[in-house]
N, C-alpha and C. Protein backbone atom coordinates (compact mmCIF):
# COMPACT_ATOMS: atom_id res chain seq x y z
N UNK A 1 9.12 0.34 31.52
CA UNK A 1 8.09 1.08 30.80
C UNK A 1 6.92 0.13 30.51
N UNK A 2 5.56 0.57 30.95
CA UNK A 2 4.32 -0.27 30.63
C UNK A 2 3.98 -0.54 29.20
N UNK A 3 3.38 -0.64 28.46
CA UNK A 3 3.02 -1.47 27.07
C UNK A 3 1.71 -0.26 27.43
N UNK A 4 2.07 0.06 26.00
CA UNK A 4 0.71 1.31 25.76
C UNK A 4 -0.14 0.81 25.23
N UNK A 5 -1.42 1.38 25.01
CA UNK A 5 -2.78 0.31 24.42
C UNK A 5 -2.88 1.35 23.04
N UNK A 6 -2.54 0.85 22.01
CA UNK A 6 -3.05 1.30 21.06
C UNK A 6 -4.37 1.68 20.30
N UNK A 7 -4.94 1.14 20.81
CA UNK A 7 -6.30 1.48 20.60
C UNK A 7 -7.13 2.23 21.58
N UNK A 8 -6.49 2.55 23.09
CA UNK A 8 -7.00 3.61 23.58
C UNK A 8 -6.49 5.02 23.20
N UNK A 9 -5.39 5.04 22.80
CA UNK A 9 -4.52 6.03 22.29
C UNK A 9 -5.43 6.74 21.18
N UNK A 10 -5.30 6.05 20.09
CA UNK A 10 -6.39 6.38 18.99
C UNK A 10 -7.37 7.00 19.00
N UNK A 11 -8.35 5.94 20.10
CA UNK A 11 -10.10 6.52 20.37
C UNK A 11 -9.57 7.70 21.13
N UNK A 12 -8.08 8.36 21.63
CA UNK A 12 -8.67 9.92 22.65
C UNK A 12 -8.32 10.69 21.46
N UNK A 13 -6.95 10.63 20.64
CA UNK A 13 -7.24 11.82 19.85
C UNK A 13 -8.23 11.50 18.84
N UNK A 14 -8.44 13.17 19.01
CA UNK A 14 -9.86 13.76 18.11
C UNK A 14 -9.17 13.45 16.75
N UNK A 15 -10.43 12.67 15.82
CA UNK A 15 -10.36 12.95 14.42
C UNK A 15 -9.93 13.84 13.89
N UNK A 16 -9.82 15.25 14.08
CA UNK A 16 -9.64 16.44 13.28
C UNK A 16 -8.00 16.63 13.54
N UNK A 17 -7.67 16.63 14.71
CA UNK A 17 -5.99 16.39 15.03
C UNK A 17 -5.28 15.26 14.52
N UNK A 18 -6.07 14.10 13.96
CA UNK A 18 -4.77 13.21 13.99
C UNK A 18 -4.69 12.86 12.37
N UNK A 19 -3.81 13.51 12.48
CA UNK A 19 -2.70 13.91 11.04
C UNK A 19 -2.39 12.27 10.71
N UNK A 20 -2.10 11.56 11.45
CA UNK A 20 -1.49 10.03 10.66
C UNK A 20 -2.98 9.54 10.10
N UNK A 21 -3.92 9.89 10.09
CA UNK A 21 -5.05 9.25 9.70
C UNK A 21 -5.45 7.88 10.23
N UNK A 22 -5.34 7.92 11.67
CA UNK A 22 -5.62 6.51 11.67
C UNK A 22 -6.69 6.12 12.30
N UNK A 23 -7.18 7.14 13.21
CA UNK A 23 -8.77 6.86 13.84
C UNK A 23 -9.65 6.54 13.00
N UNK A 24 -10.18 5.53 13.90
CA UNK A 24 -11.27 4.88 12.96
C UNK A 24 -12.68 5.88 12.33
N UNK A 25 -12.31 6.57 12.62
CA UNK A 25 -13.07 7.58 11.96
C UNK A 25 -12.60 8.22 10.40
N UNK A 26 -11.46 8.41 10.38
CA UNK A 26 -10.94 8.59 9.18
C UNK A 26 -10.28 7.50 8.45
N UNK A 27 -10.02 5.96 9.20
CA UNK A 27 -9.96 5.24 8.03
C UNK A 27 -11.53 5.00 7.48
N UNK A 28 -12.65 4.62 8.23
CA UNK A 28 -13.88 4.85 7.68
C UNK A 28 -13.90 5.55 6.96
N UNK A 29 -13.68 6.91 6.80
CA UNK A 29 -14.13 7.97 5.95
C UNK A 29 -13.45 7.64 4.39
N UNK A 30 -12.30 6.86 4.87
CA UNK A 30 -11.38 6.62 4.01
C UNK A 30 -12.01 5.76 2.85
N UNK A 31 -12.61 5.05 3.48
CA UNK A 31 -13.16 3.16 2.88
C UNK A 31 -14.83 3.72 2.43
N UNK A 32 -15.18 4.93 2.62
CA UNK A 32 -16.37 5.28 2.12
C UNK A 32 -17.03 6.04 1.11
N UNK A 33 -17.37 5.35 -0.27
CA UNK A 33 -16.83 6.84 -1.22
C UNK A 33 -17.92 7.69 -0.99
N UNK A 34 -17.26 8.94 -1.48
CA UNK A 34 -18.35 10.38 -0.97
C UNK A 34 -18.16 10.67 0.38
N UNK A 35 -17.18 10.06 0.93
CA UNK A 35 -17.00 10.72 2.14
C UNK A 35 -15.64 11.38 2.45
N UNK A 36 -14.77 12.23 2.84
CA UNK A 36 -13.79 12.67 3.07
C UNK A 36 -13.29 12.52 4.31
N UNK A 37 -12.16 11.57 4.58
CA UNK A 37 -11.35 11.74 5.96
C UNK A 37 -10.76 13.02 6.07
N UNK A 38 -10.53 13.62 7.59
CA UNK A 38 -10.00 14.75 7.77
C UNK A 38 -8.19 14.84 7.41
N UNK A 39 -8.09 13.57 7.21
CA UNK A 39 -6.56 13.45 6.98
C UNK A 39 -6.27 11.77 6.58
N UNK A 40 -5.66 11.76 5.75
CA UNK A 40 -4.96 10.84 4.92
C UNK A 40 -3.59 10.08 5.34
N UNK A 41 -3.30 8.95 5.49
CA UNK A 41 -1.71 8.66 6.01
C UNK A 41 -0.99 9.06 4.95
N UNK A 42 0.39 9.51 5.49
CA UNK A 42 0.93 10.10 4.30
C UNK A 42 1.73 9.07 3.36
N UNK A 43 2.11 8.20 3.56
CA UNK A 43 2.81 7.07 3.41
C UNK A 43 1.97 6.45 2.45
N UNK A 44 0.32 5.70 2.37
CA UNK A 44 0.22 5.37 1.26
C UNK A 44 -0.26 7.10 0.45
N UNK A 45 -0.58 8.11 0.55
CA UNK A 45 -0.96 8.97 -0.35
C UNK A 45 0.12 9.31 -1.26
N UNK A 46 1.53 8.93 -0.50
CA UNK A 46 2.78 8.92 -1.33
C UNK A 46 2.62 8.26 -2.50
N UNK A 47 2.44 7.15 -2.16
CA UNK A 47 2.11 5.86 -3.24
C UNK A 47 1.18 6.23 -4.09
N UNK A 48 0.13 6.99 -4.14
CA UNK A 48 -0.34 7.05 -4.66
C UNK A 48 -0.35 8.45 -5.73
N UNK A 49 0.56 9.37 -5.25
CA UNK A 49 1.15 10.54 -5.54
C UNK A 49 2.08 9.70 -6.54
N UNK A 50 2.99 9.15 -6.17
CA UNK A 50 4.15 8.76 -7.08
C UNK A 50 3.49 8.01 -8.29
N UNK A 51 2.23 7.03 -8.34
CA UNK A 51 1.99 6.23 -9.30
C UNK A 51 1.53 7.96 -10.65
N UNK A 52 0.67 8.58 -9.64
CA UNK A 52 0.31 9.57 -10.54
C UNK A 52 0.88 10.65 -11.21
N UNK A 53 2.25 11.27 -10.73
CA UNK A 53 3.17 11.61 -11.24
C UNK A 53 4.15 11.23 -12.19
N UNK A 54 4.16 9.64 -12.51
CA UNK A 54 4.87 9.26 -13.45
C UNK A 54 4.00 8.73 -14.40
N UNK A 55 2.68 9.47 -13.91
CA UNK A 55 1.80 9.04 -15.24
C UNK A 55 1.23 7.46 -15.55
N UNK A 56 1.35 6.97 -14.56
CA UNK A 56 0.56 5.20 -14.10
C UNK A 56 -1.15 5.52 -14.13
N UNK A 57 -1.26 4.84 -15.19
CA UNK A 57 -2.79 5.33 -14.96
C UNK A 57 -3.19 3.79 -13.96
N UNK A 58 -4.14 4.11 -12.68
CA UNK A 58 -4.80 3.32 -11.94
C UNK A 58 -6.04 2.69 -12.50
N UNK A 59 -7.02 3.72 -12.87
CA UNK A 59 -8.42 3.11 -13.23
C UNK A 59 -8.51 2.00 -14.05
N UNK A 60 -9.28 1.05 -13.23
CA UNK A 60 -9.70 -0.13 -14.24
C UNK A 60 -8.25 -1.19 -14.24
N UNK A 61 -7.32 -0.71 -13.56
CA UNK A 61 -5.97 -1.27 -13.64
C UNK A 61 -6.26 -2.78 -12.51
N UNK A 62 -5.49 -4.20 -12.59
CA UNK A 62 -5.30 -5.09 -10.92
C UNK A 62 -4.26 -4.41 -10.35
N UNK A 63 -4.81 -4.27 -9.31
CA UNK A 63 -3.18 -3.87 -7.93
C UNK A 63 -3.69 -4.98 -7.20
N UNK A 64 -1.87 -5.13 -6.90
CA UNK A 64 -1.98 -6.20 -5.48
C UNK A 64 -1.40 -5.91 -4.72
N UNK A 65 -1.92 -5.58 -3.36
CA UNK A 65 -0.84 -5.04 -2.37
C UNK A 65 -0.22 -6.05 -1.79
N UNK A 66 1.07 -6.14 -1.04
CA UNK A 66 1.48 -7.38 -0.60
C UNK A 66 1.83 -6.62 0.84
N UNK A 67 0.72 -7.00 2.02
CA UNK A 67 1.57 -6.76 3.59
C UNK A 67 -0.08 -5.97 3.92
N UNK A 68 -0.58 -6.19 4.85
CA UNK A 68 -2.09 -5.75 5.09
C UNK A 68 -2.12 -4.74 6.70
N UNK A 69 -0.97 -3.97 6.57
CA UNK A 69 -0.85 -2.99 7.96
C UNK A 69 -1.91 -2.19 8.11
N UNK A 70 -2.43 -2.20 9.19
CA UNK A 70 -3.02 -0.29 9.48
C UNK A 70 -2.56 0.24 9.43
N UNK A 71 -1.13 0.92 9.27
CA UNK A 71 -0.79 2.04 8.47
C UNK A 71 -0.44 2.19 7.36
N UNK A 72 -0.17 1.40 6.57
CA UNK A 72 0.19 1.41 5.45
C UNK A 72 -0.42 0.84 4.53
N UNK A 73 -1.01 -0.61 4.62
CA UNK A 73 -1.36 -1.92 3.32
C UNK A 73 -2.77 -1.15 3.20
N UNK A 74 -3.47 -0.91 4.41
CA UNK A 74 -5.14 -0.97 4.43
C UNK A 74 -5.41 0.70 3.33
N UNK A 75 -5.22 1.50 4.26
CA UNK A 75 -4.70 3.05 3.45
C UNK A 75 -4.43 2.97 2.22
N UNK A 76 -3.53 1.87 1.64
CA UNK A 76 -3.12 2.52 0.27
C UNK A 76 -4.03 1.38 -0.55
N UNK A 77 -4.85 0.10 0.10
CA UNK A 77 -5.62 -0.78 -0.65
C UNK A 77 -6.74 0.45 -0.50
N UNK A 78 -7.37 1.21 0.34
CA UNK A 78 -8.47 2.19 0.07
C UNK A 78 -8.28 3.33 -1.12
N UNK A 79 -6.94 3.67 -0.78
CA UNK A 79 -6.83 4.36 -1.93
C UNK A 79 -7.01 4.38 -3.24
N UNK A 80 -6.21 3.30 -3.48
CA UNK A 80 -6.37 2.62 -5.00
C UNK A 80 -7.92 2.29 -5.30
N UNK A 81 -8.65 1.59 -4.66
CA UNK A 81 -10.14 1.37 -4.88
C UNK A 81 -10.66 2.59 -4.94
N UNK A 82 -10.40 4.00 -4.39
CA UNK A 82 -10.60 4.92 -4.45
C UNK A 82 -10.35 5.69 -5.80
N UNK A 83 -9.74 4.90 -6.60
CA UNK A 83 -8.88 5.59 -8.02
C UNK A 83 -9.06 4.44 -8.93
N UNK A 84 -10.73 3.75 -8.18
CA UNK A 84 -10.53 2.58 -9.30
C UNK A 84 -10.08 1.52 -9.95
N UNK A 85 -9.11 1.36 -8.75
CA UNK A 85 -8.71 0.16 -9.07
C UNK A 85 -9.08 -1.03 -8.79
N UNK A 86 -8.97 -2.66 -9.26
CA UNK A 86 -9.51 -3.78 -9.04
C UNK A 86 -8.29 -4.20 -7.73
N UNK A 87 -8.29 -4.63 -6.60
CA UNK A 87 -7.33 -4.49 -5.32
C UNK A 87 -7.41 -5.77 -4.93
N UNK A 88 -6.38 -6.56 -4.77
CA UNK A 88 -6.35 -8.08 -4.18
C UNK A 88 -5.40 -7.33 -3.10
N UNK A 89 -5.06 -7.85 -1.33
CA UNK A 89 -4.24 -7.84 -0.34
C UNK A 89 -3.94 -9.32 0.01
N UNK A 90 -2.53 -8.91 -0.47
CA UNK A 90 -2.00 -10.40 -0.04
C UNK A 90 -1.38 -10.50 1.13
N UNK A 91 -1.18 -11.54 1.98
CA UNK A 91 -0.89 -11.59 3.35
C UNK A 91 -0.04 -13.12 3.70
N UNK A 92 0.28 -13.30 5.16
CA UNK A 92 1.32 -14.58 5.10
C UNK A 92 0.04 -15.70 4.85
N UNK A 93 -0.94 -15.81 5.00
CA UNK A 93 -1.88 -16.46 4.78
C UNK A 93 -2.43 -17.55 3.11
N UNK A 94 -2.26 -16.01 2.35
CA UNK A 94 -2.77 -16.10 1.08
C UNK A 94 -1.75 -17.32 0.31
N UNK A 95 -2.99 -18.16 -0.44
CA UNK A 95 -2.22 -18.92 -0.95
C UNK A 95 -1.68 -18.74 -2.99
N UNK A 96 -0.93 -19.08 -3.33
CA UNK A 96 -0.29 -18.70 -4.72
C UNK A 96 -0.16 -17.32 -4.72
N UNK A 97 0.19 -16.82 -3.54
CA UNK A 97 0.57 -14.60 -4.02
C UNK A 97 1.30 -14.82 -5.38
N UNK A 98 2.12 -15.58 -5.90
CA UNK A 98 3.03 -15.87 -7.13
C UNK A 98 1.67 -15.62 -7.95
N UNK A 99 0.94 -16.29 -8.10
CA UNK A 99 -0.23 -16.38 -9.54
C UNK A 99 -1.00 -15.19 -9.10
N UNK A 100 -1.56 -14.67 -7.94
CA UNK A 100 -2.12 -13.22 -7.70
C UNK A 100 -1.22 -12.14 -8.43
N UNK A 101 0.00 -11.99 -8.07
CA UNK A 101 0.71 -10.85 -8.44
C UNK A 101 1.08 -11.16 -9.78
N UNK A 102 0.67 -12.28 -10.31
CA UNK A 102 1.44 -12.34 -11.64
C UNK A 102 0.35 -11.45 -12.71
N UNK A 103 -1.06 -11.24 -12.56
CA UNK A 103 -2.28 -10.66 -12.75
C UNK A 103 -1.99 -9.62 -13.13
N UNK A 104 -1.43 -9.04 -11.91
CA UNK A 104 -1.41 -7.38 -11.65
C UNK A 104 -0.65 -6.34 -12.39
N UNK A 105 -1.19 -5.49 -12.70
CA UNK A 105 -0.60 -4.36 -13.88
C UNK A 105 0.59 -3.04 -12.20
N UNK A 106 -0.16 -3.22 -11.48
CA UNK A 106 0.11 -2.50 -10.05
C UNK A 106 0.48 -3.47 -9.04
N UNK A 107 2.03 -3.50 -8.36
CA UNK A 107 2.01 -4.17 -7.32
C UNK A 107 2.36 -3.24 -6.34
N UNK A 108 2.30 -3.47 -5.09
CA UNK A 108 3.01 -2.21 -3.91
C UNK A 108 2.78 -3.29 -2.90
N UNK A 109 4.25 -3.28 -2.76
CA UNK A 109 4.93 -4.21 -1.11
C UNK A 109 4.86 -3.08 0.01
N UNK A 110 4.23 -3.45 0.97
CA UNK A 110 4.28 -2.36 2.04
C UNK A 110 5.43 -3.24 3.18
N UNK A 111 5.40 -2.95 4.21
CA UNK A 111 6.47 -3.32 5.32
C UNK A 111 6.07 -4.07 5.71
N UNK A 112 6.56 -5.91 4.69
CA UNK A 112 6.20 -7.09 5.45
C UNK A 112 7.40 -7.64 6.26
N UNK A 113 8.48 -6.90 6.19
CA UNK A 113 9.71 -7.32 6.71
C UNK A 113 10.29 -8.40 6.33
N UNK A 114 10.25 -8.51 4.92
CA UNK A 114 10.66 -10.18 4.32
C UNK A 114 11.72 -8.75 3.01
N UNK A 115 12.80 -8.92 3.42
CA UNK A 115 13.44 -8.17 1.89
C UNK A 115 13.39 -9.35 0.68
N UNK A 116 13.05 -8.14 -0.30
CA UNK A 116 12.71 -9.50 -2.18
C UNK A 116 12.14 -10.26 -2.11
N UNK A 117 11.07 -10.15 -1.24
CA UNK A 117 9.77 -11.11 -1.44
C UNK A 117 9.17 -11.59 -2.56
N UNK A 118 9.14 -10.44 -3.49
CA UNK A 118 8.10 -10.75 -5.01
C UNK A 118 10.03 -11.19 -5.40
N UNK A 119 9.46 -12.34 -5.89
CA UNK A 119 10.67 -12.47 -7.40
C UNK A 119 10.11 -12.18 -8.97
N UNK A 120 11.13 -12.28 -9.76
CA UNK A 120 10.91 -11.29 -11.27
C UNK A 120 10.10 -12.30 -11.74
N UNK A 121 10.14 -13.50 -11.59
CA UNK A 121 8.78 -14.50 -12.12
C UNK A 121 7.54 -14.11 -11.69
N UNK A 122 7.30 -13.55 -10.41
CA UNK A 122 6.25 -13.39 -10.19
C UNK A 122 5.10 -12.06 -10.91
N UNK A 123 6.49 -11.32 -11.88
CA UNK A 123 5.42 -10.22 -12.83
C UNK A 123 5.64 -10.53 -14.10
N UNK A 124 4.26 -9.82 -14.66
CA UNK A 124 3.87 -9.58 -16.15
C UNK A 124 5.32 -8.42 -16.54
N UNK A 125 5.17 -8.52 -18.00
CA UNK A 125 5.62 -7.41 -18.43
C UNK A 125 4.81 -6.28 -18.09
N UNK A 126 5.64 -4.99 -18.21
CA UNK A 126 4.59 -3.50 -17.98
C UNK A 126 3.86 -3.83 -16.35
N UNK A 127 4.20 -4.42 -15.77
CA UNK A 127 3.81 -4.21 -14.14
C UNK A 127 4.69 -2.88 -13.88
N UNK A 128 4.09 -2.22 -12.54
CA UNK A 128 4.62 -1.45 -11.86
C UNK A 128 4.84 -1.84 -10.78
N UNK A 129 5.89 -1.48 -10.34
CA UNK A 129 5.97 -2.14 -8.91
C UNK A 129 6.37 -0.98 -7.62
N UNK A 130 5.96 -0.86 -7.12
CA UNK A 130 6.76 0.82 -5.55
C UNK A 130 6.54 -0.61 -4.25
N UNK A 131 7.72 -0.33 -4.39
CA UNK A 131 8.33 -1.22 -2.40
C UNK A 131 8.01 0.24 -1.50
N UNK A 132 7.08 -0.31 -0.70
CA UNK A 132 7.21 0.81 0.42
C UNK A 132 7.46 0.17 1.61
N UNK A 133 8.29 -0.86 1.40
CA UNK A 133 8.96 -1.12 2.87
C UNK A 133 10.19 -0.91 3.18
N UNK A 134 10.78 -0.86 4.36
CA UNK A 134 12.25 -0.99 4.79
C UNK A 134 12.62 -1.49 5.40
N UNK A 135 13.75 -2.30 4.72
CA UNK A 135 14.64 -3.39 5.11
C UNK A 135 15.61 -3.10 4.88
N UNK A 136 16.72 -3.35 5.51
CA UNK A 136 18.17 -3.44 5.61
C UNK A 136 18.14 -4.34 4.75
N UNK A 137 19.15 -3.94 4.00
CA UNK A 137 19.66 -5.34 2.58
C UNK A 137 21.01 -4.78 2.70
N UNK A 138 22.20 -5.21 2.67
CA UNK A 138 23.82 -5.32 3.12
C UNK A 138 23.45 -3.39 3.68
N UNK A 139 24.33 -2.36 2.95
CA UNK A 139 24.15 -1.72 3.60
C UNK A 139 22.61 -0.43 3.11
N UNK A 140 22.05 -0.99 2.44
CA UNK A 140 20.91 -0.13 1.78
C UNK A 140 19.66 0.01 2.62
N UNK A 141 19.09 0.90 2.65
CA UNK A 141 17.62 1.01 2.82
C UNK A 141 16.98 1.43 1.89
N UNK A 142 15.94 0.63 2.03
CA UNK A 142 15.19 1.43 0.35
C UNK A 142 13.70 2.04 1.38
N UNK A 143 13.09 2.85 0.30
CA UNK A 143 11.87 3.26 0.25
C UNK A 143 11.38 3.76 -0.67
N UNK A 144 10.24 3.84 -0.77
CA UNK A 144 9.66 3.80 -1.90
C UNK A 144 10.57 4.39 -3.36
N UNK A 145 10.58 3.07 -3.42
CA UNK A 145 10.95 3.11 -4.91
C UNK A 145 10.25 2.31 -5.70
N UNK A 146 10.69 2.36 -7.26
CA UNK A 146 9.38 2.54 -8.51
C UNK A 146 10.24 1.45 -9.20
N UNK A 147 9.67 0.62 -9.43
CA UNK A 147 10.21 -0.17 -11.12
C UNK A 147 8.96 -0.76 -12.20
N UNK A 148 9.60 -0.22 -13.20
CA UNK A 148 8.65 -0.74 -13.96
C UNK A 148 9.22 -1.39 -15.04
N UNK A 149 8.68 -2.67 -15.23
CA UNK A 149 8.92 -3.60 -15.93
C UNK A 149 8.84 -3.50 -17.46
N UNK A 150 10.09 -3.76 -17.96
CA UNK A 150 9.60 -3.03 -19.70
C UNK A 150 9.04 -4.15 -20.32
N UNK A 151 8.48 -3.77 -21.64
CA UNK A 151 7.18 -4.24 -21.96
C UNK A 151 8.17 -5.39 -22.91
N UNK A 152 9.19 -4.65 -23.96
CA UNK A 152 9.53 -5.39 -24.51
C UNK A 152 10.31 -6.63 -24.00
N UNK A 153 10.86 -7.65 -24.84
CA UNK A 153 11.80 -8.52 -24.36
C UNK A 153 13.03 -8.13 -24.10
């Protein structure tokens, strides 16, 4: 089987069909305020569904995303800036992610393929945290799941 080109794939479907949101047309639309993509990835809108359903207020909040995918890290870092939030993306690059994420009232691990990357030193009290990656850990898979760090001692 040949190796498909991802990026020719993309540029043929039409913006209006592609439901994963990933043509550069709708992550643009995405990253532009006042503008509306024809479709949203669903994966970070989850994330961003779930922070708002349990009543996480975003605005004015630090998030740090940790893992910088086109489908997932970039999407849900637009989002959040989209809802106001102050957004650091951390990556294998970035240096002290420990003192970045320690900042953050919002963290969200997307699929860096490292399972327990953030350790519990690395948050404040009252952080939130949603893993939206999956990793095999003995026999578990997780996905998005929520913890939030209690305030008290």
């Amino acid at each position: 089987m040949q190796h498909l080109d991802e990026e020719k794939i993309i540029n043929v479907v039409s913006p209006e069909k592609d439901v994963d949101g990933f043509h550069p047309l709708n992550i643009g639309n995405l990253a532009i305020r006042g503008r509306k993509p024809f479709f949203v990835p669903c994966a970070p809108k989850g994330c961003i569904e779930l922070l708002l359903s349990h009543g996480v207020e975003i605005k004015g909040k630090r998030a740090v995303i940790i893992g910088r995918s086109k489908i997932v890290g970039l999407p849900t870092s637009l989002l959040l800036q989209r809802h106001h939030a102050t957004v650091s993306v951390l990556h294998a690059y970035t240096k002290n992610p420990e003192h970045i994420t320690s900042e953050a009232d919002i963290v969200v691990v997307v699929d860096v393929g490292v399972p327990n990357i953030v350790r519990g030193n690395w948050l404040k009290k009252g952080v939130v945290v949603i893993d939206m990656g999956t990793n095999q850990v003995k026999v578990m898979i997780f996905f998005f799941s929520i913890l939030v760090v209690p305030m008290t001692s």
